[in-house]
C-alpha atoms as a PDB file:
ATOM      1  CA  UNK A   1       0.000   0.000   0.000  1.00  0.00           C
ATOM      2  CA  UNK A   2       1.253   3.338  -0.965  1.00  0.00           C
ATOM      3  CA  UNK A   3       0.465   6.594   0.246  1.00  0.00           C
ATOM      4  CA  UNK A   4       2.024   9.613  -1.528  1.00  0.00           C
ATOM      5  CA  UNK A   5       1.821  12.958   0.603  1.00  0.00           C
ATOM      6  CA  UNK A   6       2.525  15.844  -2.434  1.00  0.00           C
ATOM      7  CA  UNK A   7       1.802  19.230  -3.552  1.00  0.00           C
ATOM      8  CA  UNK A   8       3.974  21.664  -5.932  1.00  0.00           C
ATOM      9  CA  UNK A   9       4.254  23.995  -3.362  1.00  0.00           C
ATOM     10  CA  UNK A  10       6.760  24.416  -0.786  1.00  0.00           C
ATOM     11  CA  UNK A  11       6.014  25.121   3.004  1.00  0.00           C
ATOM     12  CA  UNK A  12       3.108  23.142   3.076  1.00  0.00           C
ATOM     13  CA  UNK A  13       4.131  20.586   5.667  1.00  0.00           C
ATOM     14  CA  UNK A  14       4.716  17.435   3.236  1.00  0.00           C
ATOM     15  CA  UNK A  15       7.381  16.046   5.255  1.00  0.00           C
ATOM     16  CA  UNK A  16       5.760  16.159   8.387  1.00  0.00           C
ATOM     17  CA  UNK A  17       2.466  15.496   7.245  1.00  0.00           C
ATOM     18  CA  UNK A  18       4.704  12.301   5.740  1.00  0.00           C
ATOM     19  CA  UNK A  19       6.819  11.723   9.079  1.00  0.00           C
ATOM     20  CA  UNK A  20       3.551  11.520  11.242  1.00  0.00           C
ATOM     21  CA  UNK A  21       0.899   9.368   8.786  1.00  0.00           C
ATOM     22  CA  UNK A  22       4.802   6.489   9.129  1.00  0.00           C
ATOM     23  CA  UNK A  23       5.090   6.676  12.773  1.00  0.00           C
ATOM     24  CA  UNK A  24       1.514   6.441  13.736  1.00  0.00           C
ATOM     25  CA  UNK A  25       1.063   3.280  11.181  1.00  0.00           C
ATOM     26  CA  UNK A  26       4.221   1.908  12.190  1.00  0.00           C
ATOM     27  CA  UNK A  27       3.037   2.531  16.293  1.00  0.00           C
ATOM     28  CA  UNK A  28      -0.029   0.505  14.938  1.00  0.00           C
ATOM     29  CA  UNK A  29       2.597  -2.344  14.340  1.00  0.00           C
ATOM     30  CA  UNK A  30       2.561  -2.048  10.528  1.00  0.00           C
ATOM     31  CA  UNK A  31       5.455  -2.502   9.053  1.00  0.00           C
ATOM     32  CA  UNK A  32       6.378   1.149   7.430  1.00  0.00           C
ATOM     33  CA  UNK A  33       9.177   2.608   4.791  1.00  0.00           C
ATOM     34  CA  UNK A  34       9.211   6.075   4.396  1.00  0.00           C
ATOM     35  CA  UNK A  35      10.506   7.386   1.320  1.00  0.00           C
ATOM     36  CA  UNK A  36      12.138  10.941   1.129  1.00  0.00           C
ATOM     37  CA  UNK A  37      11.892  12.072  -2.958  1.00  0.00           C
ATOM     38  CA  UNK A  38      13.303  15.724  -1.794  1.00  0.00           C
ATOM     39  CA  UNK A  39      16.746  16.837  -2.424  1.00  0.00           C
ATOM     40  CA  UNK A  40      17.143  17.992   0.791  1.00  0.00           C
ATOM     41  CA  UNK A  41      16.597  14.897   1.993  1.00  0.00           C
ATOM     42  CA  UNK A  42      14.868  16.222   5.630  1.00  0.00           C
ATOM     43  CA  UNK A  43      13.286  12.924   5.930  1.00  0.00           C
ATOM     44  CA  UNK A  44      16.752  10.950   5.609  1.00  0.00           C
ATOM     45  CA  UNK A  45      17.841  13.290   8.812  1.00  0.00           C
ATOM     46  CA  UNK A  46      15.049  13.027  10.359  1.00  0.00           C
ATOM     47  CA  UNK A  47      15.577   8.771  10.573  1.00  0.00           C
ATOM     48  CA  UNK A  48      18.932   9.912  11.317  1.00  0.00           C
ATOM     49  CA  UNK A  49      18.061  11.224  15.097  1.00  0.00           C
ATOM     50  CA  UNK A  50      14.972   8.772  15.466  1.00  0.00           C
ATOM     51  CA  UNK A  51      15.656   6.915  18.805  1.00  0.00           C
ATOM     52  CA  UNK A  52      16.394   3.114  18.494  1.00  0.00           C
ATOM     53  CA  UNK A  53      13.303   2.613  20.753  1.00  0.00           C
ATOM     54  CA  UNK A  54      10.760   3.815  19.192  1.00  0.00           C
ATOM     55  CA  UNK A  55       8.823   2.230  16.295  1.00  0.00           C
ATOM     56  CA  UNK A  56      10.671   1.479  13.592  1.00  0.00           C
ATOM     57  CA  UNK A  57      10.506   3.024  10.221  1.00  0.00           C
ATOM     58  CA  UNK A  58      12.898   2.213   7.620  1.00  0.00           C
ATOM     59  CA  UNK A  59      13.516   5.618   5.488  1.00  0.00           C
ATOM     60  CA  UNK A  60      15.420   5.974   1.678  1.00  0.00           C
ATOM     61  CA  UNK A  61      16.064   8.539  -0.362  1.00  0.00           C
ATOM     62  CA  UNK A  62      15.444   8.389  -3.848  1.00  0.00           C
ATOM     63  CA  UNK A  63      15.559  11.907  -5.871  1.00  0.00           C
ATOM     64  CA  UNK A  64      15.395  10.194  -9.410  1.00  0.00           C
ATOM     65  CA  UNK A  65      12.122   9.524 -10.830  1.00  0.00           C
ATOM     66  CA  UNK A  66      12.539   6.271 -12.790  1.00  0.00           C
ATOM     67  CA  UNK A  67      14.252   4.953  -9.754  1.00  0.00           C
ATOM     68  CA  UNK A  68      11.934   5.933  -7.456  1.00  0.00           C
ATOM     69  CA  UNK A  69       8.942   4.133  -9.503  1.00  0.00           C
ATOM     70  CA  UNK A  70      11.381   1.083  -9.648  1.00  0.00           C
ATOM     71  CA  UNK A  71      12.120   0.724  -5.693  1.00  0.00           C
ATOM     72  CA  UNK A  72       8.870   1.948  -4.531  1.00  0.00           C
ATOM     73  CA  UNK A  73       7.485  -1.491  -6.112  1.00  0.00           C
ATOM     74  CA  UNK A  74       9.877  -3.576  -4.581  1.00  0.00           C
ATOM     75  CA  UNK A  75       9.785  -2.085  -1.499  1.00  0.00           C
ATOM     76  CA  UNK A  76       5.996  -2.293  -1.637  1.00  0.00           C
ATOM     77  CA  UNK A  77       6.059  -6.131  -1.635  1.00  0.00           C
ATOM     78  CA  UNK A  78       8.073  -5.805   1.681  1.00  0.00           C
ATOM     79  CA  UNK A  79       6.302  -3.513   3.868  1.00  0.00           C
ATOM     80  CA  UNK A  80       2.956  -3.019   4.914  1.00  0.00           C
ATOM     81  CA  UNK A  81       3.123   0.616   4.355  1.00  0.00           C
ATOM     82  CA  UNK A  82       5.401   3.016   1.812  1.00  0.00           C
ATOM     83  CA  UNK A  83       4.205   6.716   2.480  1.00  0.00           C
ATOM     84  CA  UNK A  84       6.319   8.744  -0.149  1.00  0.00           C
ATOM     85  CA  UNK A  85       7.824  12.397   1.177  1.00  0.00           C
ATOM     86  CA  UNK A  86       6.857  14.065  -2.142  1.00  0.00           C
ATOM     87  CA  UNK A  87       9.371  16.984  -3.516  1.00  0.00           C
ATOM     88  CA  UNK A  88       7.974  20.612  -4.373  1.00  0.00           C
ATOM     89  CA  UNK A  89       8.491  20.226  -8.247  1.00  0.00           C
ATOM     90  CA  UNK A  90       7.089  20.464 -11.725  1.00  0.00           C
ATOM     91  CA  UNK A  91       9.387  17.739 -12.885  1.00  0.00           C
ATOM     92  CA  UNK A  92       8.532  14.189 -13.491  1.00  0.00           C
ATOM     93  CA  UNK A  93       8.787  13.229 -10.014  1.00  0.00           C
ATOM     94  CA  UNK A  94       5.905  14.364  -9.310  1.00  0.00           C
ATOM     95  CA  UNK A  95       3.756  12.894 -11.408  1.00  0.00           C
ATOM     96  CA  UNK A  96       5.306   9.335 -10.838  1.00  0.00           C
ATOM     97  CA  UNK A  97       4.949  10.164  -7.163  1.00  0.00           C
ATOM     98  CA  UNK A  98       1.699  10.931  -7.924  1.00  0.00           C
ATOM     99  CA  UNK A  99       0.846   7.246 -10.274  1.00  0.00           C
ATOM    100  CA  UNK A 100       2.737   5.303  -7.482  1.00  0.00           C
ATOM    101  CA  UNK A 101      -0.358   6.324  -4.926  1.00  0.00           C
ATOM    102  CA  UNK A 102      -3.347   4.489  -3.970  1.00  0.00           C
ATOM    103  CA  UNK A 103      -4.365   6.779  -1.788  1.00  0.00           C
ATOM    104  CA  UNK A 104      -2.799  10.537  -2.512  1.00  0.00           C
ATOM    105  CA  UNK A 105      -2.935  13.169   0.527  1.00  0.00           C
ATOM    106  CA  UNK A 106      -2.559  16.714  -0.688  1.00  0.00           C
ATOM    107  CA  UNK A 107      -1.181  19.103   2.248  1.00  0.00           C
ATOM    108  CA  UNK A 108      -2.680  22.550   1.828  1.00  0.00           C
ATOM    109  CA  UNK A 109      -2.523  25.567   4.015  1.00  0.00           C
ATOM    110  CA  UNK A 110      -5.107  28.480   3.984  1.00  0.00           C
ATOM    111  CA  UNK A 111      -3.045  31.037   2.184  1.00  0.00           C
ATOM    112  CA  UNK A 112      -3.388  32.777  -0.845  1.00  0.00           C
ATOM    113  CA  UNK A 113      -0.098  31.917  -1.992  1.00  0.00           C
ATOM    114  CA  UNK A 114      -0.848  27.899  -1.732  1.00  0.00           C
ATOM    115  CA  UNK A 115      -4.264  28.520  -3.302  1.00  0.00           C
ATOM    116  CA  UNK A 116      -2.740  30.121  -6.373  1.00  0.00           C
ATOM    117  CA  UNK A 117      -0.640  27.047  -6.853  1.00  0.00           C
ATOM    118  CA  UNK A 118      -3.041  24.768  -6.780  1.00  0.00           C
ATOM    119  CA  UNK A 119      -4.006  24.634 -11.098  1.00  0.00           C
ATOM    120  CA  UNK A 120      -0.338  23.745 -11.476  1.00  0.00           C
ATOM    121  CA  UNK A 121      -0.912  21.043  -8.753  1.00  0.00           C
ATOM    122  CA  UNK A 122      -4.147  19.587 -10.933  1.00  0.00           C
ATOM    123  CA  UNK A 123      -2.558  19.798 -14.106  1.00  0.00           C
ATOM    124  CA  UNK A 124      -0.180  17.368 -12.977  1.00  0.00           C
ATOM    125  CA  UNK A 125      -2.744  15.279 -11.547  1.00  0.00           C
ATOM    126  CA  UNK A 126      -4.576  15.486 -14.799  1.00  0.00           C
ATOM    127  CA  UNK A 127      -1.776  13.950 -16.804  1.00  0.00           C
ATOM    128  CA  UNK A 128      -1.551  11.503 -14.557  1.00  0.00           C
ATOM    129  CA  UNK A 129      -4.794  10.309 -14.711  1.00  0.00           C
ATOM    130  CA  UNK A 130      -4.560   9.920 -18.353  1.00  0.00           C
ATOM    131  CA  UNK A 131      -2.055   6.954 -17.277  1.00  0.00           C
ATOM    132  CA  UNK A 132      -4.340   5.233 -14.702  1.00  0.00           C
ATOM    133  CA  UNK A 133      -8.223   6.897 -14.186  1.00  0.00           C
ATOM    134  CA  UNK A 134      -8.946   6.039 -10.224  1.00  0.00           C
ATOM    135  CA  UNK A 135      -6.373   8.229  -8.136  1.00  0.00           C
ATOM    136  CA  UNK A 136      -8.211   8.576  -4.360  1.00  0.00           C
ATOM    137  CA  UNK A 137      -7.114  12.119  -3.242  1.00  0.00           C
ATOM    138  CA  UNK A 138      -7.867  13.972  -1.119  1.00  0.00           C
ATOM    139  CA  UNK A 139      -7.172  17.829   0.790  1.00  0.00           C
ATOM    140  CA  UNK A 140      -5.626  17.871   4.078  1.00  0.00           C
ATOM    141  CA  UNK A 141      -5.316  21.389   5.664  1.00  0.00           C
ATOM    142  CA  UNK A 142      -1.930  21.692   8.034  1.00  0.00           C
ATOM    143  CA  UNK A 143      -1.478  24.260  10.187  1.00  0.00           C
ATOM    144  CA  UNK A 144      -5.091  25.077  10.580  1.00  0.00           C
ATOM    145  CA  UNK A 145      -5.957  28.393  12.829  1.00  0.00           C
ATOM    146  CA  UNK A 146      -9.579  29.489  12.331  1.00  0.00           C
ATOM    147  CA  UNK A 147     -12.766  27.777  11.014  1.00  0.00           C
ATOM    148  CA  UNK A 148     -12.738  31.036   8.264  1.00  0.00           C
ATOM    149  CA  UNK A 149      -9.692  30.434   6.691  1.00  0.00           C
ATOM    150  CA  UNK A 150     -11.308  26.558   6.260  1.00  0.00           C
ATOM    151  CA  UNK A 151     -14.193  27.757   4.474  1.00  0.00           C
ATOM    152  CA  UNK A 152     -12.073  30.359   2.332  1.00  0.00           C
ATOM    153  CA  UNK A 153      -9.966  27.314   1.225  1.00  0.00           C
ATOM    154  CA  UNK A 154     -13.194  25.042   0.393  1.00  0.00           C
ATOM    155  CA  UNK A 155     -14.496  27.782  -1.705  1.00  0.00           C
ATOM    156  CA  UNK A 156     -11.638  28.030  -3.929  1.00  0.00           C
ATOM    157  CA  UNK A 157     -10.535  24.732  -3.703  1.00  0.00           C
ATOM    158  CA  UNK A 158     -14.472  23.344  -4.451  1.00  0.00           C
ATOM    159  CA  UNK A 159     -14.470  22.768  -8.258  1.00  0.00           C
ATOM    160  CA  UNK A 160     -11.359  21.045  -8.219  1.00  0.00           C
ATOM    161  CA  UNK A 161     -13.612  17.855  -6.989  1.00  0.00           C
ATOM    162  CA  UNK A 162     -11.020  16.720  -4.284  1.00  0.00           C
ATOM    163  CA  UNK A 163     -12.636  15.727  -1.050  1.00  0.00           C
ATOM    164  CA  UNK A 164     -11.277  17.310   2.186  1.00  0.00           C
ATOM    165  CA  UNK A 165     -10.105  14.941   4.933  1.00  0.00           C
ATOM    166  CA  UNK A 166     -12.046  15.432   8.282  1.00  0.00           C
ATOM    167  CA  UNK A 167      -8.836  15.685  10.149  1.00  0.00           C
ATOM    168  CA  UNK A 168      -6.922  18.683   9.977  1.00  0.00           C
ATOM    169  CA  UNK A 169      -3.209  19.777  12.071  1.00  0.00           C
ATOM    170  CA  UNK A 170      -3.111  23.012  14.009  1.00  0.00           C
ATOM    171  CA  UNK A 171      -0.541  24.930  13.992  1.00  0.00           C
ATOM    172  CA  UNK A 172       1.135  23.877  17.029  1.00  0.00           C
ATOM    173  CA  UNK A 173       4.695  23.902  17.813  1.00  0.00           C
ATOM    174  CA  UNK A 174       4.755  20.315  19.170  1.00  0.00           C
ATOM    175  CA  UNK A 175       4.976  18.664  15.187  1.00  0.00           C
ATOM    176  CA  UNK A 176       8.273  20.932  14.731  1.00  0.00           C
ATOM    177  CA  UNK A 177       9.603  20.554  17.964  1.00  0.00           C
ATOM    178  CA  UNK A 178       8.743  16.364  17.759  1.00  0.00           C
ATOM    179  CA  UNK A 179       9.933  16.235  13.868  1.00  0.00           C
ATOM    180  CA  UNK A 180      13.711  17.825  14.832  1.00  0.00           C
ATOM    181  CA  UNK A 181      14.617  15.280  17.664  1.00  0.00           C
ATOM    182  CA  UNK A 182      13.708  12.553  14.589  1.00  0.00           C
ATOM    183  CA  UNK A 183      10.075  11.980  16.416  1.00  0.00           C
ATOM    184  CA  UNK A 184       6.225  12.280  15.323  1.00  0.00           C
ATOM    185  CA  UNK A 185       3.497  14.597  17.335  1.00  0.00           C
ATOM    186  CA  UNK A 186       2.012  10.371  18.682  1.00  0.00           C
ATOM    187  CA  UNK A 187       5.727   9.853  20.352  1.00  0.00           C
ATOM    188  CA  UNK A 188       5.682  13.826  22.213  1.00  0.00           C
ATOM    189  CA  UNK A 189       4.052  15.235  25.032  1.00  0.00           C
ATOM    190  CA  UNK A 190       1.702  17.392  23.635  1.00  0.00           C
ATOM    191  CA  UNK A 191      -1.413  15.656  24.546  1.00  0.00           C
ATOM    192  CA  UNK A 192      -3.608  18.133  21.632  1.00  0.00           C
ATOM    193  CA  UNK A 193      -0.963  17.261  18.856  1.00  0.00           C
ATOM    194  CA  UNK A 194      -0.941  13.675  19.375  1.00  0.00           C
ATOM    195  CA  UNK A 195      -4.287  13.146  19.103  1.00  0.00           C
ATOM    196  CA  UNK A 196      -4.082  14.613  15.629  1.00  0.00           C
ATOM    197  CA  UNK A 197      -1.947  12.612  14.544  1.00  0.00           C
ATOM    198  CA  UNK A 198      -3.706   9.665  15.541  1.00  0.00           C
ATOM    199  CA  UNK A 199      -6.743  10.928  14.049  1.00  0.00           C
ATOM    200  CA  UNK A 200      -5.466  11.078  11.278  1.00  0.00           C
ATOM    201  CA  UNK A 201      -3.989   7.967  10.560  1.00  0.00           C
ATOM    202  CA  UNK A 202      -7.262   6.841  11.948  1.00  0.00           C
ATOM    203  CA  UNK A 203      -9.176   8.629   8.930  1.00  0.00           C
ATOM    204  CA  UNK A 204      -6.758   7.167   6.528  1.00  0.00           C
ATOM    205  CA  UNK A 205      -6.957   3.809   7.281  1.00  0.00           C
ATOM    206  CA  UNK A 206     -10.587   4.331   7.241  1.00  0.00           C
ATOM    207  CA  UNK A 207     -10.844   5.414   4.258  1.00  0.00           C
ATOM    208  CA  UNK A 208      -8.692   2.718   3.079  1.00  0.00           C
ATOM    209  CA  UNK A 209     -11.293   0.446   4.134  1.00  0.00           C
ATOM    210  CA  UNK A 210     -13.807   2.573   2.374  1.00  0.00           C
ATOM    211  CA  UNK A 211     -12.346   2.210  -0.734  1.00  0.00           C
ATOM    212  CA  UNK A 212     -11.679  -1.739  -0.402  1.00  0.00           C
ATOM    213  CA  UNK A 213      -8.061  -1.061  -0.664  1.00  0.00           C
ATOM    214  CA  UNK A 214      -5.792  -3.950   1.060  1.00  0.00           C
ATOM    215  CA  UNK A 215      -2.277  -3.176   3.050  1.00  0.00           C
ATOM    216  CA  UNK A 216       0.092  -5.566   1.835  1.00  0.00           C
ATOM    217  CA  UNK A 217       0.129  -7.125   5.267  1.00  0.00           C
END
């Protein structure tokens, strides 16, 4: 089972949208690989300072497309989980990122800037879907402060046809603070960010069920 976490915009929270959908899977005793697609490899460093007692989560970086579309397979028939780290790109990595998905999770934030990205963002997904037609997406809003930026976002982001997942992350200092000492918001003592987390890999694997898909394990 693959889950790609992607948008072409930057700042969005990919990787720790990414870091926090592995660990609470993996804390779940799935077996998890996280793969970091971004140059800067964050996601690499991150599994660098990851304690040897918490859940494990095996992470690679890949940064070439045809290799990541390659590895992601194999590693697929290993683990019960692969959640791709997507890169901020108009290149071809994205939109192998985005075919490698059976379920995609699009970080957005309530900003203008993010918004104005977005046709880029659905472009890609279009020529994608000429490739393969059923794609399960779907909106998740990070750093969330006020129910009014929510329902600017919805409006704009409505005729693009992508549902919204339920759950949503504040913007609370506990996912930085737990992503730099190589943690997720379910391993750190904020009681309000861990629950998020959990929630949402709650809602994913829910929906997974919805749409009859099957973790390799």
């Amino acid at each position: 089972m693959i889950i790609s976490v992607t948008n072409l915009k930057g700042g969005v929270g990919k990787t720790i949208v990414s870091q926090n959908i592995a660990v609470c899977l993996a804390m779940q005793d799935y077996s998890v690989c996280l793969i970091d697609t971004d140059t800067n490899q964050n996601s690499v460093s991150w599994a660098g300072m990851r304690d040897e007692d918490l859940s494990p989560i095996v992470t690679v970086g890949i940064t070439d497309p045809k290799a990541l579309t390659k590895e992601a397979k194999k590693l697929n028939e290993k683990f019960d989980f692969i959640v791709i780290d997507g890169t901020p790109s108009l290149s071809q990595m994205t939109t192998r990122i985005i075919l490698l998905a059976d379920l995609l999770i699009i970080p957005i934030l309530a900003a203008a800037n993010d918004l104005r990205a977005m046709p880029q963002f659905m472009d890609r997904l279009d020529e994608a879907k000429g490739f393969r037609d059923e794609i399960p997406a779907y909106f998740f809003l990070n750093q969330f402060q006020s129910y009014a930026h929510q329902n600017t976002v919805a409006e704009v982001l409505y005729d693009f046809e992508i549902p919204f997942l339920k759950t949503k992350f504040r913007n609370r200092v506990a996912f930085g603070e737990a992503s730099a000492m190589g943690s997720g918001a379910a391993e750190w003592s904020d009681s309000k960010a861990k629950s998020e987390a959990n929630m949402l890999a709650h809602e994913i694997l829910s929906k997974i069920k919805e749409l009859k898909l099957v973790p390799n394990g």
